[in-house]
N, C-alpha and C. Protein backbone atom coordinates (compact mmCIF):
# COMPACT_ATOMS: atom_id res chain seq x y z
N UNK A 1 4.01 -14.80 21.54
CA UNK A 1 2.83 -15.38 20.91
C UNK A 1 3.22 -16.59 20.07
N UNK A 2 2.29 -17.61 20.42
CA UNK A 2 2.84 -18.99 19.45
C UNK A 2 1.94 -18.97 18.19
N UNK A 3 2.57 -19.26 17.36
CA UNK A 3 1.87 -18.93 16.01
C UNK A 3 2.04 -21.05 15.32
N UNK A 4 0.75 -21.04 14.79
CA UNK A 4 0.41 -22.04 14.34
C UNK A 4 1.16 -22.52 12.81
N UNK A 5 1.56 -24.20 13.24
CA UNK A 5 1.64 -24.52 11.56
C UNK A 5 1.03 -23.89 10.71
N UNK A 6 -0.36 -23.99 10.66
CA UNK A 6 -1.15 -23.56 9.53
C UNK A 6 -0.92 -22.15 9.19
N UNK A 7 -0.89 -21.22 10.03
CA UNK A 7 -0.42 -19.96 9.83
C UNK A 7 0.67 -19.90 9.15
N UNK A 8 2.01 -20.44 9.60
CA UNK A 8 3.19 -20.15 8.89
C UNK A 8 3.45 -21.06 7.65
N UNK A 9 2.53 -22.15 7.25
CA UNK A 9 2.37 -22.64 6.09
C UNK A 9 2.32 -21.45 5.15
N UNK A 10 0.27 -21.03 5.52
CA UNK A 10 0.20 -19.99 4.32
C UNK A 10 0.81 -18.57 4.35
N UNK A 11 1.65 -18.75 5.24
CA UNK A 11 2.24 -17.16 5.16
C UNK A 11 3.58 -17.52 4.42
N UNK A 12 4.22 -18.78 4.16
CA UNK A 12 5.29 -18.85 3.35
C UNK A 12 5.03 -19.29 1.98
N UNK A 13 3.65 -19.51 1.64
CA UNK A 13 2.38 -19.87 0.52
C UNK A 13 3.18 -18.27 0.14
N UNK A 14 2.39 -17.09 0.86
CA UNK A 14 2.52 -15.98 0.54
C UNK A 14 3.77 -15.42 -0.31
N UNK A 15 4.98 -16.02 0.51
CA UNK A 15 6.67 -15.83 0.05
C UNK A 15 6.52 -16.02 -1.45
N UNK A 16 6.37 -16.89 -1.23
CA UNK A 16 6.75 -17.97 -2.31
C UNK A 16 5.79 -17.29 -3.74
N UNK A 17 4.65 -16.28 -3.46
CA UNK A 17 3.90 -15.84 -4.65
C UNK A 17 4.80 -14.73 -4.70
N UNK A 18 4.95 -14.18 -3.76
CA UNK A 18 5.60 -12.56 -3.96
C UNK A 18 6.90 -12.94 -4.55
N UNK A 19 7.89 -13.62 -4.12
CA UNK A 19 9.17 -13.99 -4.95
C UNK A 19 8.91 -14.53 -6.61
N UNK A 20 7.63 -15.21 -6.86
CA UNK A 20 7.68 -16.04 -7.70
C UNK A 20 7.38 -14.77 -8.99
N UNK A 21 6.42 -13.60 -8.33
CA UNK A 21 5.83 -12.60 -9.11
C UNK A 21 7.01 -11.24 -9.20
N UNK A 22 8.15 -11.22 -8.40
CA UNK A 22 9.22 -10.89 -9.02
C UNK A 22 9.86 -11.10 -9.80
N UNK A 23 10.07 -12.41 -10.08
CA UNK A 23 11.08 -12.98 -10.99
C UNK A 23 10.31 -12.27 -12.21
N UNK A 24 8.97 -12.45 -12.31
CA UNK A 24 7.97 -12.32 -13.33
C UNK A 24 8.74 -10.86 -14.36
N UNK A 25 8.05 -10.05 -12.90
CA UNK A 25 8.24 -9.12 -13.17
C UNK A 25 9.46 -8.39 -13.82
N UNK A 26 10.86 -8.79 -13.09
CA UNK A 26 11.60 -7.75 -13.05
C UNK A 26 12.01 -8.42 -14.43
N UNK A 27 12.09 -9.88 -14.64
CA UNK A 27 12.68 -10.67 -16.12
C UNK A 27 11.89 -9.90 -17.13
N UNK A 28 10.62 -9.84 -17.23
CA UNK A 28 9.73 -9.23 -18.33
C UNK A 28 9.64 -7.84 -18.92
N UNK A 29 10.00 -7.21 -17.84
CA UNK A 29 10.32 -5.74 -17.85
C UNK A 29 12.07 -5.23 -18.56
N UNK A 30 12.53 -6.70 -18.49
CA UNK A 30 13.99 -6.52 -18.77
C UNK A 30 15.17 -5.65 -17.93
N UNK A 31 14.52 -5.87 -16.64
CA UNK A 31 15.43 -4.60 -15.27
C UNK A 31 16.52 -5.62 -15.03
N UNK A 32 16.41 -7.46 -14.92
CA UNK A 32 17.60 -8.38 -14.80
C UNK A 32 16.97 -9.48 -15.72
N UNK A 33 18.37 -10.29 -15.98
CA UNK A 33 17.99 -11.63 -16.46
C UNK A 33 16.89 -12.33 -15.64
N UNK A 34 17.45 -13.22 -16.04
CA UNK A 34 16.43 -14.59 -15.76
C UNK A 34 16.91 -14.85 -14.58
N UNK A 35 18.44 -15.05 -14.66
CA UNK A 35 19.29 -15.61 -13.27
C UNK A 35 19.65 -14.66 -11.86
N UNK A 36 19.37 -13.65 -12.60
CA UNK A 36 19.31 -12.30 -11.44
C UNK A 36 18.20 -12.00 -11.00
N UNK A 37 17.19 -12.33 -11.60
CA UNK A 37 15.84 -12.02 -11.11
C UNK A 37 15.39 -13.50 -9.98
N UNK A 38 16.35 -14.48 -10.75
CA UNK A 38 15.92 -15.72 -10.16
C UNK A 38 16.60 -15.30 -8.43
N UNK A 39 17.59 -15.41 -8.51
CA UNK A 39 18.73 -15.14 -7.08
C UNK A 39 18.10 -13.89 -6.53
N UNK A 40 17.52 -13.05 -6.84
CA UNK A 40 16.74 -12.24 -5.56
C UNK A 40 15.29 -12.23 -5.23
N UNK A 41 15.07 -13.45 -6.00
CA UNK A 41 13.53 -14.08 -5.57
C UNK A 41 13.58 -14.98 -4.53
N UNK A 42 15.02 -15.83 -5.08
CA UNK A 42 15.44 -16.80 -3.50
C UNK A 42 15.69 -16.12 -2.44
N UNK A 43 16.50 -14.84 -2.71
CA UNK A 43 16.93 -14.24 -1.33
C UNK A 43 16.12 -13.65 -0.93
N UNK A 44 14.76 -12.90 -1.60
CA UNK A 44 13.68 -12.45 -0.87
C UNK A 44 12.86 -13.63 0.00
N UNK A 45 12.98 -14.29 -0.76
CA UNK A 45 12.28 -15.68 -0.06
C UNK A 45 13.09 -16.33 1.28
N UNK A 46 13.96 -16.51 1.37
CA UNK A 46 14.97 -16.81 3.02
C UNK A 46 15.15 -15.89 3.28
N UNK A 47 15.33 -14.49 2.72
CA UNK A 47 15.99 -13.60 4.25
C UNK A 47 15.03 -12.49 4.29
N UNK A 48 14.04 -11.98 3.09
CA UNK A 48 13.55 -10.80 3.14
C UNK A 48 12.21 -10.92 3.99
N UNK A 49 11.43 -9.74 4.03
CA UNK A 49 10.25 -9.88 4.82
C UNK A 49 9.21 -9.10 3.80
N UNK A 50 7.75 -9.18 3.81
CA UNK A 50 7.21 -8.85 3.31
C UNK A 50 6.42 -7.66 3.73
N UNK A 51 6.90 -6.78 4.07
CA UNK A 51 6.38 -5.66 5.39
C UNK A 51 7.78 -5.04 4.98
N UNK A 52 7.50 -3.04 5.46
CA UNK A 52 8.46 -2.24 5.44
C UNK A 52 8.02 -1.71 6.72
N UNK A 53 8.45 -0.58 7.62
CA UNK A 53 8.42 0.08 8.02
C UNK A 53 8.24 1.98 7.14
N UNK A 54 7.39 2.97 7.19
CA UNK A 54 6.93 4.08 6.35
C UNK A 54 6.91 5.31 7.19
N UNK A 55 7.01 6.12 7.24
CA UNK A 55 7.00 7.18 8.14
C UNK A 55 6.43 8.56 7.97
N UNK A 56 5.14 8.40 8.09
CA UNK A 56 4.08 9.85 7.25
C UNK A 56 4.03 10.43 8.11
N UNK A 57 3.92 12.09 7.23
CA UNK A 57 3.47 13.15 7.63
C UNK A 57 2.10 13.79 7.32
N UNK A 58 1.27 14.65 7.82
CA UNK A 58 0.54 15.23 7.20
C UNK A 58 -0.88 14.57 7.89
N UNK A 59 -1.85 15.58 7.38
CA UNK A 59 -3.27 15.21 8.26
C UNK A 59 -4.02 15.08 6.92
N UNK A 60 -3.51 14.73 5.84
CA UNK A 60 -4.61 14.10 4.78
C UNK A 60 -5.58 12.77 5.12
N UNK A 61 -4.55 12.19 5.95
CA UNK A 61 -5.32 10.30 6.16
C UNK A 61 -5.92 10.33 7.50
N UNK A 62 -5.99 11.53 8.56
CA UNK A 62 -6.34 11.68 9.97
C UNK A 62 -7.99 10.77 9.57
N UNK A 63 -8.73 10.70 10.68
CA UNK A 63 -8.04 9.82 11.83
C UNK A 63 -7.43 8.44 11.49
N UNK A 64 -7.46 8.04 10.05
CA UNK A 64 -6.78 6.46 9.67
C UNK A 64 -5.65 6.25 10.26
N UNK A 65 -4.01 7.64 10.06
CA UNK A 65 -3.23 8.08 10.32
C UNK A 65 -3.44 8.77 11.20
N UNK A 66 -2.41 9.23 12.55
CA UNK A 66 -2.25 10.42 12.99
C UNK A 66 -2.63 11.60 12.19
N UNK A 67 -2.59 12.55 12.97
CA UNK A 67 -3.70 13.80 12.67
C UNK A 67 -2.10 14.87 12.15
N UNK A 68 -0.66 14.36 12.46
CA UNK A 68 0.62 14.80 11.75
C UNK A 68 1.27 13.97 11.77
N UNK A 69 1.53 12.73 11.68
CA UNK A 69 1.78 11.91 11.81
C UNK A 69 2.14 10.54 12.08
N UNK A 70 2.39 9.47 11.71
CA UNK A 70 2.10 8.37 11.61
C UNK A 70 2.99 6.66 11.34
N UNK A 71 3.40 6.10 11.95
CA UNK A 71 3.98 5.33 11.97
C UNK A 71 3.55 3.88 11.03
N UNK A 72 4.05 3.61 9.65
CA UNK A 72 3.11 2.02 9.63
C UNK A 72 3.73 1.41 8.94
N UNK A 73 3.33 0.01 9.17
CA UNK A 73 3.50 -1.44 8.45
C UNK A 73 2.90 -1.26 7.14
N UNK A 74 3.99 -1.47 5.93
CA UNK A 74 3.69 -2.03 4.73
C UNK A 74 3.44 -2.97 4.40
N UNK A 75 2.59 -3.55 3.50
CA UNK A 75 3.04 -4.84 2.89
C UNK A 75 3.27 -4.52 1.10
N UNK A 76 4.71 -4.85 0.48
CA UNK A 76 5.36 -4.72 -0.15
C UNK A 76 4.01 -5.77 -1.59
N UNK A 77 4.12 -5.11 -2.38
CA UNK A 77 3.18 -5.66 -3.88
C UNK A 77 4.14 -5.81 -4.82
N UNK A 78 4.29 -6.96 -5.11
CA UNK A 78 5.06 -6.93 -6.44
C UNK A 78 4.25 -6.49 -7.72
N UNK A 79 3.17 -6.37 -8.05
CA UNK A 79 2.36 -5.81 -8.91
C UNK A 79 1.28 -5.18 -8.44
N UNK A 80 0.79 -4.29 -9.00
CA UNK A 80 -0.44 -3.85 -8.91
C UNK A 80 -1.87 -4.01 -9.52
N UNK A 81 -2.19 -5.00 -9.58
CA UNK A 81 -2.96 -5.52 -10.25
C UNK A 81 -4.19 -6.02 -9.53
N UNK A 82 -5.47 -6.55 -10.25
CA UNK A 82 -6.57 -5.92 -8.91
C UNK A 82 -6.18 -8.04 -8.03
N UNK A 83 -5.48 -8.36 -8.77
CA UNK A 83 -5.52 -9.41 -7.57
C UNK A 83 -4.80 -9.40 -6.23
N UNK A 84 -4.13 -8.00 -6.53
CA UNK A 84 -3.16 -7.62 -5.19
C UNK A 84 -3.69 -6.58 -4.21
N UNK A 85 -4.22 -5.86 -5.44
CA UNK A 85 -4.57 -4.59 -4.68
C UNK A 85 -6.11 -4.03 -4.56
N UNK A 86 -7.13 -3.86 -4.19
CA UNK A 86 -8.62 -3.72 -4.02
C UNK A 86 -8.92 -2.14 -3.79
N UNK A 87 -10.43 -1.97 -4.02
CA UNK A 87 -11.23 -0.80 -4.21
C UNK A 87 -10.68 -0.94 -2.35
N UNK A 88 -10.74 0.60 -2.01
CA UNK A 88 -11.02 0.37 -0.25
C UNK A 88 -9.55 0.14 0.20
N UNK A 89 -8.46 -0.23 -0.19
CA UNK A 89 -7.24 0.10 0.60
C UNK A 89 -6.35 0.69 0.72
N UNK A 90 -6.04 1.06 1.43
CA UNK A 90 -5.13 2.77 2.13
C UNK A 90 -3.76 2.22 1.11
N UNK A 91 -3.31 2.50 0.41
CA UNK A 91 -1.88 2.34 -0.23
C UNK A 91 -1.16 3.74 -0.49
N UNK A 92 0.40 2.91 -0.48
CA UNK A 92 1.23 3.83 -1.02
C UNK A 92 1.68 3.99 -2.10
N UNK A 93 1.85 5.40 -2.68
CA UNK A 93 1.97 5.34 -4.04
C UNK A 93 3.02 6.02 -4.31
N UNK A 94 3.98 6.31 -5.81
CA UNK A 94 4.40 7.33 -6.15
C UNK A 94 3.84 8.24 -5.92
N UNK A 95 4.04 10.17 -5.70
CA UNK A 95 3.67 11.03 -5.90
C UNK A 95 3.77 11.37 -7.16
N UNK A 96 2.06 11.48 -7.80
CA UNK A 96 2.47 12.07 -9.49
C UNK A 96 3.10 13.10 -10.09
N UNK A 97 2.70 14.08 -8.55
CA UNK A 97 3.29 15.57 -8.75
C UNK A 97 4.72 15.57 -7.88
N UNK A 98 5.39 14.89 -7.92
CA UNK A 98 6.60 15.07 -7.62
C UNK A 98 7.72 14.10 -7.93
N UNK A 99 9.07 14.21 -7.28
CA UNK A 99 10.10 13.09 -7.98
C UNK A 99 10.12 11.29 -7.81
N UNK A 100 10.43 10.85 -8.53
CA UNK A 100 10.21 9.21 -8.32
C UNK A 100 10.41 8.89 -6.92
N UNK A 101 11.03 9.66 -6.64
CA UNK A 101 11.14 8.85 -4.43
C UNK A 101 10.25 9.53 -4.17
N UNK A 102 9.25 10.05 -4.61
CA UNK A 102 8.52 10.79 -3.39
C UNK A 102 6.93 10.02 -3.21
N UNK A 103 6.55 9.93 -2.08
CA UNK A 103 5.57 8.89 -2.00
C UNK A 103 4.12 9.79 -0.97
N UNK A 104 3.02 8.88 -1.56
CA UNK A 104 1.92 9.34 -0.63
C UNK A 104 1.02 8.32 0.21
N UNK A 105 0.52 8.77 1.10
CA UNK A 105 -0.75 7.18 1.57
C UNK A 105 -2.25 7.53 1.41
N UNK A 106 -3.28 7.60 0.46
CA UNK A 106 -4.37 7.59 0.31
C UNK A 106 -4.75 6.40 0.32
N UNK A 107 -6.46 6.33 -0.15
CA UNK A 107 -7.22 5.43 -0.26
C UNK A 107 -7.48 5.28 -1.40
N UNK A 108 -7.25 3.93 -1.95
CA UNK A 108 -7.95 3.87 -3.29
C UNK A 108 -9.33 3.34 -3.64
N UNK A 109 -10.03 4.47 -4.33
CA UNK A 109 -11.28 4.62 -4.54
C UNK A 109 -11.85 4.53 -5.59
N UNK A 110 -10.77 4.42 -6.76
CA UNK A 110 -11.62 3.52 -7.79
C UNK A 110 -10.73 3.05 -9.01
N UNK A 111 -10.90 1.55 -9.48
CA UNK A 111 -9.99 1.86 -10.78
C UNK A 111 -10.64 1.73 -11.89
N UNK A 112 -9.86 0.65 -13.19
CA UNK A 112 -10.21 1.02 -14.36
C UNK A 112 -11.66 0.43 -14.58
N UNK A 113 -12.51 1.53 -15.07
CA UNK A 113 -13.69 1.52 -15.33
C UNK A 113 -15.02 1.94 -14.80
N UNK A 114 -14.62 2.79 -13.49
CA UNK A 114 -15.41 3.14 -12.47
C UNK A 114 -15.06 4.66 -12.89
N UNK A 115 -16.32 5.37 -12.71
CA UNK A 115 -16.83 7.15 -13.18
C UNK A 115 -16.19 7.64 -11.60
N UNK A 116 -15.35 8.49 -11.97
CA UNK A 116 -15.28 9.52 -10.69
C UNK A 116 -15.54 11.19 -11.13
N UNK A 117 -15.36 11.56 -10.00
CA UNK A 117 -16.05 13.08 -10.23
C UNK A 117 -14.67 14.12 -9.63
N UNK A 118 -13.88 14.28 -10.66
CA UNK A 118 -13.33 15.89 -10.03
C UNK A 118 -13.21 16.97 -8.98
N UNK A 119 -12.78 17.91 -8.79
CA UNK A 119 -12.79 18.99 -8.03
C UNK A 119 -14.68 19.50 -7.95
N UNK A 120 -15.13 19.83 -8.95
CA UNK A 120 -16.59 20.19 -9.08
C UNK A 120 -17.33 19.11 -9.43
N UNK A 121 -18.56 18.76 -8.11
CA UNK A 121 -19.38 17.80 -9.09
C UNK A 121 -20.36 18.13 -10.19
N UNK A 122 -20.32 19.32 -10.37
CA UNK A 122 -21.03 19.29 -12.17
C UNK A 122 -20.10 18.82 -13.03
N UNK A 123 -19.13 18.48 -13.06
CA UNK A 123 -18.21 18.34 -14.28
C UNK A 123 -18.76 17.02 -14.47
N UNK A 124 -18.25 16.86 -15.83
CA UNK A 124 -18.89 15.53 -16.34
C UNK A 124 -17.54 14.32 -15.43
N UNK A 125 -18.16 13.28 -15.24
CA UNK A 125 -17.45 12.32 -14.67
C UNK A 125 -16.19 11.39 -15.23
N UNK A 126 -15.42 11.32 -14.74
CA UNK A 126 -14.19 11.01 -15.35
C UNK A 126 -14.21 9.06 -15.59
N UNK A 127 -13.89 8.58 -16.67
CA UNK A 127 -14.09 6.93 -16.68
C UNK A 127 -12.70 6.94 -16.36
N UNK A 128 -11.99 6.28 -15.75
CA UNK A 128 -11.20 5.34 -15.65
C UNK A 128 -10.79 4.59 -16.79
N UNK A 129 -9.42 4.51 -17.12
CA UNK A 129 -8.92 3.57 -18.02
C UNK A 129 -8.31 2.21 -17.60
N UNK A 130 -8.33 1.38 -18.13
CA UNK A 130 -7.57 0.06 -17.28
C UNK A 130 -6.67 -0.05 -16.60
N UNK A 131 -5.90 0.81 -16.92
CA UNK A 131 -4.17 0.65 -15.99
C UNK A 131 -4.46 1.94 -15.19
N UNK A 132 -5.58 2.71 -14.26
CA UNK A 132 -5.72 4.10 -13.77
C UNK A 132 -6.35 3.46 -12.67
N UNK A 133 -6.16 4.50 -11.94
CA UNK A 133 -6.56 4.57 -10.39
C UNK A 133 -6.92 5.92 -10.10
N UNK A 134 -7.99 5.56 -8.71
CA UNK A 134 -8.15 6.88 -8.16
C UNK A 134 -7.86 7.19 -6.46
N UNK A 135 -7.13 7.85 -6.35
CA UNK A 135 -6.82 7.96 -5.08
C UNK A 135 -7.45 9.08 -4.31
N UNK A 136 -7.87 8.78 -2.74
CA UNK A 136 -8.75 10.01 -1.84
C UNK A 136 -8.07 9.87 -0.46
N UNK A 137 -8.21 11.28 -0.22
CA UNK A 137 -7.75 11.35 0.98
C UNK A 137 -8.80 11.06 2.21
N UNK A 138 -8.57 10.45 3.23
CA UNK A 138 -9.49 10.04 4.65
C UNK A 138 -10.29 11.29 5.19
N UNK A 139 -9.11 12.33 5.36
CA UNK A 139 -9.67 13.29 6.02
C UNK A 139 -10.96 14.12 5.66
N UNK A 140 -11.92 14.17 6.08
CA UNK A 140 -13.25 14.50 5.21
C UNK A 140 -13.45 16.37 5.91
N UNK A 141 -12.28 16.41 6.46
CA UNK A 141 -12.28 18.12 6.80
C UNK A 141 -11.71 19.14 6.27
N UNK A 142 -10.90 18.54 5.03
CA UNK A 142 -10.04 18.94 4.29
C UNK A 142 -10.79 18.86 2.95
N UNK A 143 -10.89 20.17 2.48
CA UNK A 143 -11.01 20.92 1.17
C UNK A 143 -10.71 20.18 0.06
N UNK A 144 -11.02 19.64 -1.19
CA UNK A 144 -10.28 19.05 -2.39
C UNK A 144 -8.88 19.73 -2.51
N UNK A 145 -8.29 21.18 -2.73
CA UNK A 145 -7.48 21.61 -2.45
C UNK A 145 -5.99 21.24 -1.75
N UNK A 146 -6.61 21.25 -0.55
CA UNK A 146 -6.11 20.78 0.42
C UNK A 146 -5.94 18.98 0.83
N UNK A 147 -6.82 18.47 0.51
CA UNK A 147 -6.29 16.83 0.16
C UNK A 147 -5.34 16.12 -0.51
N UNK A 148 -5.17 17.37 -1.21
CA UNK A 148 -4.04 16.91 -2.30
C UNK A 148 -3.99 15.30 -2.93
N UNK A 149 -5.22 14.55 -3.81
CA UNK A 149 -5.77 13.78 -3.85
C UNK A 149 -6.17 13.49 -5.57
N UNK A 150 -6.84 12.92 -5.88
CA UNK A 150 -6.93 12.68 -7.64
C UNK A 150 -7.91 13.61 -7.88
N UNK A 151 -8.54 14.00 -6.92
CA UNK A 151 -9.70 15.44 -7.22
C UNK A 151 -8.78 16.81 -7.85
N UNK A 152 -7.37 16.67 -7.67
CA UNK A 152 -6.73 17.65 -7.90
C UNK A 152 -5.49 16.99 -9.01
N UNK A 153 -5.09 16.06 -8.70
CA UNK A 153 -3.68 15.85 -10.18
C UNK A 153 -4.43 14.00 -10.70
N UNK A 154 -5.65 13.99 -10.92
CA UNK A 154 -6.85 13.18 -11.73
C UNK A 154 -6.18 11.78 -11.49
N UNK A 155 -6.39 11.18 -12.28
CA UNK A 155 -6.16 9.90 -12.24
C UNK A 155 -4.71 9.39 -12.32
N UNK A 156 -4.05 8.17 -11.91
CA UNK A 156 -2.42 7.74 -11.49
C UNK A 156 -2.55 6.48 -12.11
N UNK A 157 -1.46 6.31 -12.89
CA UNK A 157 -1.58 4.79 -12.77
C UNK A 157 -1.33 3.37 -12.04
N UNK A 158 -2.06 2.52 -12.18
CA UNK A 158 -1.66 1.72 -11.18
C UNK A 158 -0.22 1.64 -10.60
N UNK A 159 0.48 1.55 -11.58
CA UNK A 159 2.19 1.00 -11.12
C UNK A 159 2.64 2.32 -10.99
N UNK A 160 2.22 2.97 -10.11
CA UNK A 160 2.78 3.85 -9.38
C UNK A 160 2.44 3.64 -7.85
N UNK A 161 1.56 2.87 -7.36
CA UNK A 161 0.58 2.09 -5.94
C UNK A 161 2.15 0.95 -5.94
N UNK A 162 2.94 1.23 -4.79
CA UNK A 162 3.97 0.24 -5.03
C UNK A 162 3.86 -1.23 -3.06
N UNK A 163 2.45 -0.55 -2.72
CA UNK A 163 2.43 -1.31 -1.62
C UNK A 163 0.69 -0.86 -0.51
N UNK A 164 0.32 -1.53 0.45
CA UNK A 164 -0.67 -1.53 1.19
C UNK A 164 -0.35 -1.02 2.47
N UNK A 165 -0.84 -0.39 3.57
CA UNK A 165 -0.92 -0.36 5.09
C UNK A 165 -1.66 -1.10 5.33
N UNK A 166 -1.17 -1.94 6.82
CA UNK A 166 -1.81 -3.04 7.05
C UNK A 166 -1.93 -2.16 8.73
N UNK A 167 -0.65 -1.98 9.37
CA UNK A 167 -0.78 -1.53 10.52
C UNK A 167 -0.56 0.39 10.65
N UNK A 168 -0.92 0.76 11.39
CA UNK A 168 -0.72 2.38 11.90
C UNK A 168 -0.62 2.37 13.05
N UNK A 169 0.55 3.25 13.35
CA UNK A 169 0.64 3.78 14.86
C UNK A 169 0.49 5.58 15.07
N UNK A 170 -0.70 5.47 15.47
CA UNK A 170 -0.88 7.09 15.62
C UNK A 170 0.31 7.73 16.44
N UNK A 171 0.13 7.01 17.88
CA UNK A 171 1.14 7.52 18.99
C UNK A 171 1.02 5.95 19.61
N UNK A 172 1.91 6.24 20.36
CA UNK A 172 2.53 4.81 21.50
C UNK A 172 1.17 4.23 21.76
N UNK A 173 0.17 4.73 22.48
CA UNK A 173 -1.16 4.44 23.12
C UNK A 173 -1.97 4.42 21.88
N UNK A 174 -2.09 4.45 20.68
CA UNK A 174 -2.95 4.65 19.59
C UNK A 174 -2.69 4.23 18.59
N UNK A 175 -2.98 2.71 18.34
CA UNK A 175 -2.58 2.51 17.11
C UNK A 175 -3.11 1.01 16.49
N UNK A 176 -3.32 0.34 15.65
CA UNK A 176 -3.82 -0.67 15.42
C UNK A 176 -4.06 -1.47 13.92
N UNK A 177 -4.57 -2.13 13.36
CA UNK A 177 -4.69 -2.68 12.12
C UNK A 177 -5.35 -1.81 11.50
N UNK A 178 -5.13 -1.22 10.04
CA UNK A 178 -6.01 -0.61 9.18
C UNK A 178 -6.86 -1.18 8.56
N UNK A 179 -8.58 -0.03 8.48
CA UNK A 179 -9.72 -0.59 7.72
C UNK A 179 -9.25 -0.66 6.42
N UNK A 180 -9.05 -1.51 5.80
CA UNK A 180 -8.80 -1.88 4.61
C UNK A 180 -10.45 -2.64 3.70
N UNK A 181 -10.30 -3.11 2.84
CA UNK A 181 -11.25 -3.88 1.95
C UNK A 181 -10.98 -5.04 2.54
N UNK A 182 -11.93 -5.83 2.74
CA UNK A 182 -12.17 -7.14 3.15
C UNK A 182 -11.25 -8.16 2.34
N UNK A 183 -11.17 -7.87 1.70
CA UNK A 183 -9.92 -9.05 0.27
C UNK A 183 -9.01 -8.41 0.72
N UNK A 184 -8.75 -7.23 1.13
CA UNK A 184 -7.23 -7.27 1.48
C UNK A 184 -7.17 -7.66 2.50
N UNK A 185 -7.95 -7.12 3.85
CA UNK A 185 -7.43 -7.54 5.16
C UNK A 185 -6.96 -9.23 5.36
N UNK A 186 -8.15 -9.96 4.34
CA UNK A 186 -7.77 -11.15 4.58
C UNK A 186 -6.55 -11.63 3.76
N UNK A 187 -5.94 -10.92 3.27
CA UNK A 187 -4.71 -11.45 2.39
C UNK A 187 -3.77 -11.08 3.22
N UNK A 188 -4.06 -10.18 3.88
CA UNK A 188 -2.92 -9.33 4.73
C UNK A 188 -2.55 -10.22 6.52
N UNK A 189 -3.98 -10.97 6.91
CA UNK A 189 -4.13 -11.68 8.24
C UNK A 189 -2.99 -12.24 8.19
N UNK A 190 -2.68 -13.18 7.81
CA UNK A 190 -0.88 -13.78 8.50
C UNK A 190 -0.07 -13.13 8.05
N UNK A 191 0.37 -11.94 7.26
CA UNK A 191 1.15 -11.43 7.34
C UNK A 191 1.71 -10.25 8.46
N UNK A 192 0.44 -10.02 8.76
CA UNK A 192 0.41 -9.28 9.97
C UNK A 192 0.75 -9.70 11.31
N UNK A 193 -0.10 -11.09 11.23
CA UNK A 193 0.37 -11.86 12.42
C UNK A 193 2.07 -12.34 12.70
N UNK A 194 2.75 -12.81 11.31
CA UNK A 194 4.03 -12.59 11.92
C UNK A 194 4.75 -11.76 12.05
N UNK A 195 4.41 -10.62 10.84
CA UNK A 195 5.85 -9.79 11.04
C UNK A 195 5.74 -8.48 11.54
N UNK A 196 4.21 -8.20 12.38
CA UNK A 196 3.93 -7.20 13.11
C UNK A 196 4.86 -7.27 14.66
N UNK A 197 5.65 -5.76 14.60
CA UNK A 197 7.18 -6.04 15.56
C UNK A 197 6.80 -4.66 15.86
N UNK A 198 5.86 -4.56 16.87
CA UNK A 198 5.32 -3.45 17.89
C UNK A 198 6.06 -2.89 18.70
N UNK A 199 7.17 -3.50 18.80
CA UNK A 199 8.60 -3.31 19.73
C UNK A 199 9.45 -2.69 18.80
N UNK A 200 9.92 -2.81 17.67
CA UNK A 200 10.33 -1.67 16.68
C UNK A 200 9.58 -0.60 15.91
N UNK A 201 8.49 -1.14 16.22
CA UNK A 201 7.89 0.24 15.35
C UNK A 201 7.65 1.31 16.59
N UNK A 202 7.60 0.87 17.82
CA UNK A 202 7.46 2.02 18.85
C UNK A 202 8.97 2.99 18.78
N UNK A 203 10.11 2.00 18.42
CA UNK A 203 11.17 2.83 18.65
C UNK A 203 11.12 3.65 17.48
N UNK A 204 10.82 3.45 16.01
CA UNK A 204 11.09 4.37 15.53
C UNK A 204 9.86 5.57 15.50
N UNK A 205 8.74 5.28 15.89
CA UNK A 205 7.93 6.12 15.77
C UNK A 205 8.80 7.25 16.79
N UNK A 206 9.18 6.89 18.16
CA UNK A 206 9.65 7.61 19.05
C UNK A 206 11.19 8.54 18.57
N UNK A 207 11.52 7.40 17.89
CA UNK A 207 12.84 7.97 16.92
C UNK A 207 13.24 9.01 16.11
């Protein structure tokens, strides 16, 4: 597929924010200097890609995801903040209820300042605080219980959402771009277009 100037303009537009919002980050947070944060903003910028490869289990996200699993394209967030991340897209997060590597893929369904409702809807409705999120699971056959979802361990905070699905591969024959929020999909369009590699993600799904 030949991919256009204009495309690979704003998709290195893109680089160039995500490197620039590292440096931000990791300097401000005090994780590296200035000059260490600087040198792996350059090297994210020439050699890195903005996409992971993820490998889920589980029928919480069916049919978004496979119904046990699921093959997909990340796109990597240097912050979580609502200019990155939107009401409506499937992200990955820390697990609250478990250890710092451990990760989940819901939908996020609401953040700071939006009323959600709990396990029971008589309970009074939960507000949202600024730095909170609410995450839901796809599967609408699955029990609150069983979703294992913010209906059950409440609200997360944002900077624990460390990235988006852009692509899913159910199985070899099944698989395609995720419904996301309209602000994301379109933030996500050339990123998808280049670094979607259907030829490696079949091997590892098969893998």
């Amino acid at each position: 597929m030949v991919i256009s100037r204009p495309s690979w303009y704003r998709y290195l537009g893109l680089k160039v924010d995500y490197s620039v919002s590292l440096v931000r980050k990791h300097y401000k947070s005090g994780q590296m200097t200035f000059g260490e944060a600087t040198d792996a903003a350059l090297k994210n910028l020439f050699l890195g890609k903005l996409t992971y490869f993820y490998w889920n289990r589980g029928e919480e996200m069916a049919p978004t995801i496979g119904a046990r699993r699921g093959t997909l394209l990340v796109r990597k967030l240097p912050v979580s903040g609502p200019t990155y991340v939107f009401t409506g897209d499937v992200v990955v997060l820390r697990d609250p209820m478990k250890s710092h590597n451990n990760y989940l893929v819901r939908r996020l369904a609401g953040i700071g300042g939006y009323e959600m409702v709990s396990k029971d809807e008589k309970e009074v409705p939960i507000v949202l605080e600024k730095n909170q999120c609410w995450v839901l699971s796809d599967n609408e056959n699955l029990k609150p219980k069983e979703a294992n979802d913010s209906r059950n361990f409440s609200p997360v905070p944002m900077t624990n959402i460390v990235g988006r699905v852009i692509y899913s591969m159910r199985s070899v024959g099944d698989h395609g771009p995720v419904q996301n929020s309209n602000s994301g999909m379109k933030a996500d369009s050339k990123v998808l277009e280049i670094e979607l590699d259907l030829a490696e993600m079949t091997k590892i799904h098969l893998g």
